[in-house]
Protein backbone atom coordinates (compact mmCIF):
# COMPACT_ATOMS: atom_id res chain seq x y z
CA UNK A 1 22.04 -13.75 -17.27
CA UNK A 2 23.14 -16.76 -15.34
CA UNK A 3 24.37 -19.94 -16.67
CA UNK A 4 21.47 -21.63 -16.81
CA UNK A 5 19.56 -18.93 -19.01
CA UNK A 6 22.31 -18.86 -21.33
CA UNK A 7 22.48 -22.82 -21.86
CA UNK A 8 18.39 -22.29 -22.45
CA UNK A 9 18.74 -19.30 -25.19
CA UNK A 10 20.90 -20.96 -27.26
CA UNK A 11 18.60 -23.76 -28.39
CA UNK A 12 15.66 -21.62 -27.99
CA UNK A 13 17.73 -19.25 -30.79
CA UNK A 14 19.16 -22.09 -33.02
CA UNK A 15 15.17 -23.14 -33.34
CA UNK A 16 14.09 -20.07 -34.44
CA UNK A 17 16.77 -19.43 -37.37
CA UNK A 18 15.80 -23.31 -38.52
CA UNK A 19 12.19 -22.15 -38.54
CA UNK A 20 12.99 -19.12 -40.78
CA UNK A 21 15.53 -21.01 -43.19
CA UNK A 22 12.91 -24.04 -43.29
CA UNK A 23 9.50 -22.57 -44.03
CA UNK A 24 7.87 -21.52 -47.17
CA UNK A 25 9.46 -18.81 -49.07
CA UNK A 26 8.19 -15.30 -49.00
CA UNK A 27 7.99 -13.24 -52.14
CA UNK A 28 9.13 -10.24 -52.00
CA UNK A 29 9.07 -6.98 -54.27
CA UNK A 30 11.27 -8.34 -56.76
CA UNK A 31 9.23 -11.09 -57.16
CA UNK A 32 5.95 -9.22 -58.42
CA UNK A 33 5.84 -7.39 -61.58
CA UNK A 34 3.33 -6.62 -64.10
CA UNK A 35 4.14 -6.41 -68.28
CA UNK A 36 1.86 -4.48 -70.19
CA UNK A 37 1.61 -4.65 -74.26
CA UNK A 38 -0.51 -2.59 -76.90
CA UNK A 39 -0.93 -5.20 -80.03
CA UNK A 40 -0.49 -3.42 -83.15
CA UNK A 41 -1.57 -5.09 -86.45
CA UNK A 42 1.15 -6.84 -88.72
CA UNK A 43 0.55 -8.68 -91.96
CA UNK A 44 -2.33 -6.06 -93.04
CA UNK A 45 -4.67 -8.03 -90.60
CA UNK A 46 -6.96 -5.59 -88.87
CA UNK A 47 -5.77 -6.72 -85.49
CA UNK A 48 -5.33 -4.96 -82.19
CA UNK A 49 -5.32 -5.23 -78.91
CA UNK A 50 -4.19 -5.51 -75.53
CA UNK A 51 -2.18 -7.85 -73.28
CA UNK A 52 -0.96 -7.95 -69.57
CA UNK A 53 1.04 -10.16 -67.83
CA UNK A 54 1.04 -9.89 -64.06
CA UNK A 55 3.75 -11.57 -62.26
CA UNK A 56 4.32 -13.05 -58.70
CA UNK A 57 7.03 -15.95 -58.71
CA UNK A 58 6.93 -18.04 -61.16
CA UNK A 59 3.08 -17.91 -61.73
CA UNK A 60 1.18 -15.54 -64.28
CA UNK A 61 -2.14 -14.38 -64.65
CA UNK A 62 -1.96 -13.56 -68.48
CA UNK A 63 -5.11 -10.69 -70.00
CA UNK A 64 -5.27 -10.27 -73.67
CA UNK A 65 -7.84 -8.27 -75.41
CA UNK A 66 -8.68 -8.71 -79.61
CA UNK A 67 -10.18 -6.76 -81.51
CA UNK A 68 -10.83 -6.52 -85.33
CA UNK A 69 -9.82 -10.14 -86.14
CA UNK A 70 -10.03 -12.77 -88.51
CA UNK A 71 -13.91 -14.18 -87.50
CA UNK A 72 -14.77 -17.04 -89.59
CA UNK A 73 -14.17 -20.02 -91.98
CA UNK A 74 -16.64 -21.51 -93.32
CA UNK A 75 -19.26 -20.43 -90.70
CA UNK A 76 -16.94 -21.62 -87.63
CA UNK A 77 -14.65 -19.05 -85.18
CA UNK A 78 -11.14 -18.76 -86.93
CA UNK A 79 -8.84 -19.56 -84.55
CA UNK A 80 -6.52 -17.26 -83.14
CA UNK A 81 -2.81 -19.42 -81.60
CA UNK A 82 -1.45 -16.45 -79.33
CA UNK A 83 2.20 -17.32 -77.75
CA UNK A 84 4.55 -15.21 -75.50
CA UNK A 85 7.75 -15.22 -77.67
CA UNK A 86 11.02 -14.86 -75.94
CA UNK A 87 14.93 -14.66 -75.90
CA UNK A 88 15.77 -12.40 -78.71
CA UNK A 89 15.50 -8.86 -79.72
CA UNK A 90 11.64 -8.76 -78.30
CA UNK A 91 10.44 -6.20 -81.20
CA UNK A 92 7.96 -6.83 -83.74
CA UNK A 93 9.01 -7.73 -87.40
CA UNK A 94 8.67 -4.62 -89.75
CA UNK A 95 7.75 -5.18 -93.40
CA UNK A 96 11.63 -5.30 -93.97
CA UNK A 97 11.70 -8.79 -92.40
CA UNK A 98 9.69 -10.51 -95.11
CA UNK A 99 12.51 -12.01 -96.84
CA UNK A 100 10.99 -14.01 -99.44
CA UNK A 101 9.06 -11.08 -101.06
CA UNK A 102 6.10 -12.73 -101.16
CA UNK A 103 4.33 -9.37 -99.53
CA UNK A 104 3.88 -10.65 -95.65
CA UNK A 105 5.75 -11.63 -92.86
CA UNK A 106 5.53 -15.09 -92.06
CA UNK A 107 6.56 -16.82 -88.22
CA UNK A 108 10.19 -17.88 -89.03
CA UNK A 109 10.64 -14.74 -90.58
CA UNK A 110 9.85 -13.00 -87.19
CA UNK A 111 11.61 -15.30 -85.19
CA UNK A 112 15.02 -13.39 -85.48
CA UNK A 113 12.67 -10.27 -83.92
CA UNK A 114 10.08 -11.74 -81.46
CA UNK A 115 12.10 -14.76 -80.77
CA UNK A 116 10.95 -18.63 -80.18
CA UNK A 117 7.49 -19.44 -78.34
CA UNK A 118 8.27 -19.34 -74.46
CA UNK A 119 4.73 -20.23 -73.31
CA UNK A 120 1.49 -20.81 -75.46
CA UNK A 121 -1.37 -19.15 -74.33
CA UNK A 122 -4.13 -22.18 -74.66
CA UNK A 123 -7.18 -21.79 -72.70
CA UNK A 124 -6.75 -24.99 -70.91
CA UNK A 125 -4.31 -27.88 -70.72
CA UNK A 126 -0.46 -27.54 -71.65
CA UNK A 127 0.74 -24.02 -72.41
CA UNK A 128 4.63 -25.22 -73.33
CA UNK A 129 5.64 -24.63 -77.01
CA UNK A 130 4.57 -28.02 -77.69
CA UNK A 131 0.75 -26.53 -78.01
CA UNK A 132 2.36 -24.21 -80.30
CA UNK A 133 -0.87 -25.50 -83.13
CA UNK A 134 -3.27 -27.14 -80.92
CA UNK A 135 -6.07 -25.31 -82.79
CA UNK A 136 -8.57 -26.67 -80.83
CA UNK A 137 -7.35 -24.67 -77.33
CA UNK A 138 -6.60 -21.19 -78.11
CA UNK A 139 -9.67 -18.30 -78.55
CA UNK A 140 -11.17 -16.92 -81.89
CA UNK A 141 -13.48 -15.15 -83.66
CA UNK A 142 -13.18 -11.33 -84.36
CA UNK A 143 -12.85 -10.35 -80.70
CA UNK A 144 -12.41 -12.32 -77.53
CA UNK A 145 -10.88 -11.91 -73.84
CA UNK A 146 -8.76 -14.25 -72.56
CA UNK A 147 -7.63 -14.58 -69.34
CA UNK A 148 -5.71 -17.49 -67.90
CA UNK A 149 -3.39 -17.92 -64.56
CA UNK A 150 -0.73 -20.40 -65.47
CA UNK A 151 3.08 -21.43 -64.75
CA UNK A 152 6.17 -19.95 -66.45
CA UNK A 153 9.02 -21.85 -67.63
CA UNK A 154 12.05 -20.02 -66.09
CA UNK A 155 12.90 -18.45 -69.49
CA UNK A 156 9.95 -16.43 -70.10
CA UNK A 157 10.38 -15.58 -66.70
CA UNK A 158 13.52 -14.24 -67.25
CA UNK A 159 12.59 -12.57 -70.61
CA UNK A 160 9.41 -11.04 -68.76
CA UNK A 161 11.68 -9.57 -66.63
CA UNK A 162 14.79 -8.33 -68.84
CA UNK A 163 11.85 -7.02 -71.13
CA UNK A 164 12.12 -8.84 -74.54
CA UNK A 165 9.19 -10.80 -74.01
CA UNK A 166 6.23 -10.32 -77.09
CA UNK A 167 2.82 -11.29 -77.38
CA UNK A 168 2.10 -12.41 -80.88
CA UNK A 169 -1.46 -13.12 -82.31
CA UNK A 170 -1.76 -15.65 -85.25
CA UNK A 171 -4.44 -16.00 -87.40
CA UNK A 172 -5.26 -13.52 -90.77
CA UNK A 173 -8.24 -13.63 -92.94
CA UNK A 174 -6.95 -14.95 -96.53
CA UNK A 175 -8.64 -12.05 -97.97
CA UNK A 176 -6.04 -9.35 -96.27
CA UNK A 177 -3.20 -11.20 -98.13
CA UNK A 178 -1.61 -10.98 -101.40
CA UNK A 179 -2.54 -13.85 -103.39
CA UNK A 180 1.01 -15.45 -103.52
CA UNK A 181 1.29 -15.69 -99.88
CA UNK A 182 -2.88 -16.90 -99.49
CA UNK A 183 -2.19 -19.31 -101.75
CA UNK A 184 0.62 -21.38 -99.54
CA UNK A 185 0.99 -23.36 -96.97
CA UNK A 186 2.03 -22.66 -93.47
CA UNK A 187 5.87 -22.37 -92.49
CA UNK A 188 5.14 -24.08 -89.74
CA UNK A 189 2.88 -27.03 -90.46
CA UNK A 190 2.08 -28.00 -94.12
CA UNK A 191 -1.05 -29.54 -93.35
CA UNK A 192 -2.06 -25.75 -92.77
CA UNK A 193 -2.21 -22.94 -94.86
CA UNK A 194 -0.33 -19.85 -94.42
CA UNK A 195 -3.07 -17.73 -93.12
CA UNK A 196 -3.55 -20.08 -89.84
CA UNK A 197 -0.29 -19.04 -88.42
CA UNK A 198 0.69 -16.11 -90.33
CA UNK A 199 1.19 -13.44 -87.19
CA UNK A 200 -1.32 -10.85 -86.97
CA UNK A 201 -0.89 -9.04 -84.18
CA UNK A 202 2.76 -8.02 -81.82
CA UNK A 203 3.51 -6.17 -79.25
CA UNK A 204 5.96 -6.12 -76.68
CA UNK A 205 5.63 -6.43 -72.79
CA UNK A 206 6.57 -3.52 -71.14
CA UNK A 207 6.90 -4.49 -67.16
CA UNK A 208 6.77 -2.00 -63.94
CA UNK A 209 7.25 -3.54 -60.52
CA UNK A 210 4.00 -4.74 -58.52
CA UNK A 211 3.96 -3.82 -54.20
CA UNK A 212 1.92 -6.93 -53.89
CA UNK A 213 0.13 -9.79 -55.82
CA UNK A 214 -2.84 -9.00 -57.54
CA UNK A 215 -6.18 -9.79 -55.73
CA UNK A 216 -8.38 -12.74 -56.79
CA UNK A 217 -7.62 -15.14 -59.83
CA UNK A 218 -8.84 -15.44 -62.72
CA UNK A 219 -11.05 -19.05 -64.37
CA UNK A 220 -8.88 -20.88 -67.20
CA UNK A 221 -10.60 -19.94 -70.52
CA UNK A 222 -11.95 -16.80 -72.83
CA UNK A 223 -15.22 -15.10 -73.00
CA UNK A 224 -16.57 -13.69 -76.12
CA UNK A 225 -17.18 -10.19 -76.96
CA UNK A 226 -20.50 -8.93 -77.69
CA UNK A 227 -22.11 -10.04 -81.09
CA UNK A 228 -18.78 -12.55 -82.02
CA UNK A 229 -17.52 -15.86 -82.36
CA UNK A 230 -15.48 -18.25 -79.38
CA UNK A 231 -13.43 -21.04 -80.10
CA UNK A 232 -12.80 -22.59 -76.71
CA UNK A 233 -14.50 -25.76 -77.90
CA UNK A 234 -16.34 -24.21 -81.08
CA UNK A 235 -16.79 -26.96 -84.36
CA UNK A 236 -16.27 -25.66 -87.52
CA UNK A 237 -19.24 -26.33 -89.54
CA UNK A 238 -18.37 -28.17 -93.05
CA UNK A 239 -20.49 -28.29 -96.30
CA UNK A 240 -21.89 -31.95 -95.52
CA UNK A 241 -22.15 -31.13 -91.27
CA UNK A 242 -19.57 -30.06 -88.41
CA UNK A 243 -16.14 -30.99 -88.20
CA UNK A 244 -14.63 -30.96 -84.96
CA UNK A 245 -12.24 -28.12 -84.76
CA UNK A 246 -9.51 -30.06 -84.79
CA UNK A 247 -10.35 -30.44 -88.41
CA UNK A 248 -9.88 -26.64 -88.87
CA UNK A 249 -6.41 -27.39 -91.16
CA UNK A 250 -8.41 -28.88 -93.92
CA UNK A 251 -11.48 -26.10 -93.82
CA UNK A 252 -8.53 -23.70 -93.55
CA UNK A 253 -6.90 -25.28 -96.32
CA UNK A 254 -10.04 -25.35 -98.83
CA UNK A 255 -11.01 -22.06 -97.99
CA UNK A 256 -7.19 -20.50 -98.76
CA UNK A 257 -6.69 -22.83 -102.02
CA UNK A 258 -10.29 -21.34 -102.93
């Protein structure tokens, strides 16, 4: 190569390792993952199911399957809160972690298992742990599947990945509890009663690493299975007409106290 070539390679090079360290980042295979979970029932609730969580950067397209779930109050869906939990042992509570004796296992109690929320699975809007109640934007009824692509916060990314991540279902029909514990109010909010937010289904999310993204995504929101309820949007119907479901808490309430 003359002197002349050489002087010409050397920008011609120099552009091509800016274009490489400039341009849009390529994932690669340990960027894509996929977390699998069977939900058992806790709190004698009736509740299964299944959840998947399929990874690629720092964006999620989040499948859970219910079954067997608290359906109604006062002829409106009962809604179900369902939350990723994160950063701690990521194991469901045992009957061993109800350490107020009062015959379930309430959220705080399972906190020291499942961890804090990492990312509330709402079926539109804000899925941060500040949606941790908002009734009115997670599924319900007895069965439902949800499916939502959203964002992850880097530390349920990270707990996705080291494998203490948990599903956990809220959301058990009054009936299935001991009196004691039907009869209070939530740990979490005291406008609620206990059986809004009492967990009712855990499991934690097993992940395998993914060759590629998944194909297609999937529409914000949950569809209903055959023969039951949806709360997306659903009003819960009062004695004297329909209350916005936002006004769950205080059909909630009556319906516990009664």
């Amino acid at each position: 190569m003359n002197k002349k070539m050489r002087l010409l390679a050397v920008p011609t090079l120099a552009l091509g390792a800016l274009a490489l360290s400039t341009g849009p980042a390529m994932a690669h295979g340990e960027d894509s993952w996929s977390s699998q979970a069977t939900l058992n029932t806790i709190n004698n609730s009736g509740t299964t199911g299944q959840a998947m969580v399929e990874v690629h950067g720092m964006e999620a397209k989040v499948t859970v399957n219910v079954s067997g779930a608290a359906e109604t109050f006062m002829d409106g869906a009962f809604p179900h809160a369902q939350h990723i939990h994160i950063a701690a042992q990521g194991v469901c509570p045992g009957p061993d972690a109800d350490t107020d004796g009062d015959g379930v296992v309430n959220t705080t109690e399972g906190h020291p298992y499942y961890g804090m929320i990492g990312t509330s699975l709402t079926t539109e809007g804000d899925t941060s742990a500040d949606s941790a109640l908002a009734v009115e934007r997670f599924p319900g009824g007895s069965a439902y599947t949800y499916e939502r692509t959203l964002e992850l916060t880097p530390e349920t990314a990270a707990s996705l990945k080291d494998g203490s991540a948990v599903v956990v279902v809220h959301g058990v029909d009054p009936s299935r509890m001991p009196a004691a514990a039907a009869a209070k109010m939530s740990d979490l909010d005291p406008s609620l009663p206990a059986a809004a937010t009492l967990p009712a289904a855990c499991g934690t999310l097993m992940g395998s690493q993914m060759e590629a993204m998944p194909e297609g995504g999937a529409d914000t929101g949950v569809e209903a299975a055959a023969g039951s309820s949806n709360a997306a949007g659903i009003a819960v119907a009062g004695g004297a007409g329909v209350l916005a479901l936002g006004g769950a808490a205080m059909v909630i309430r009556r319906r516990a106290r009664a």
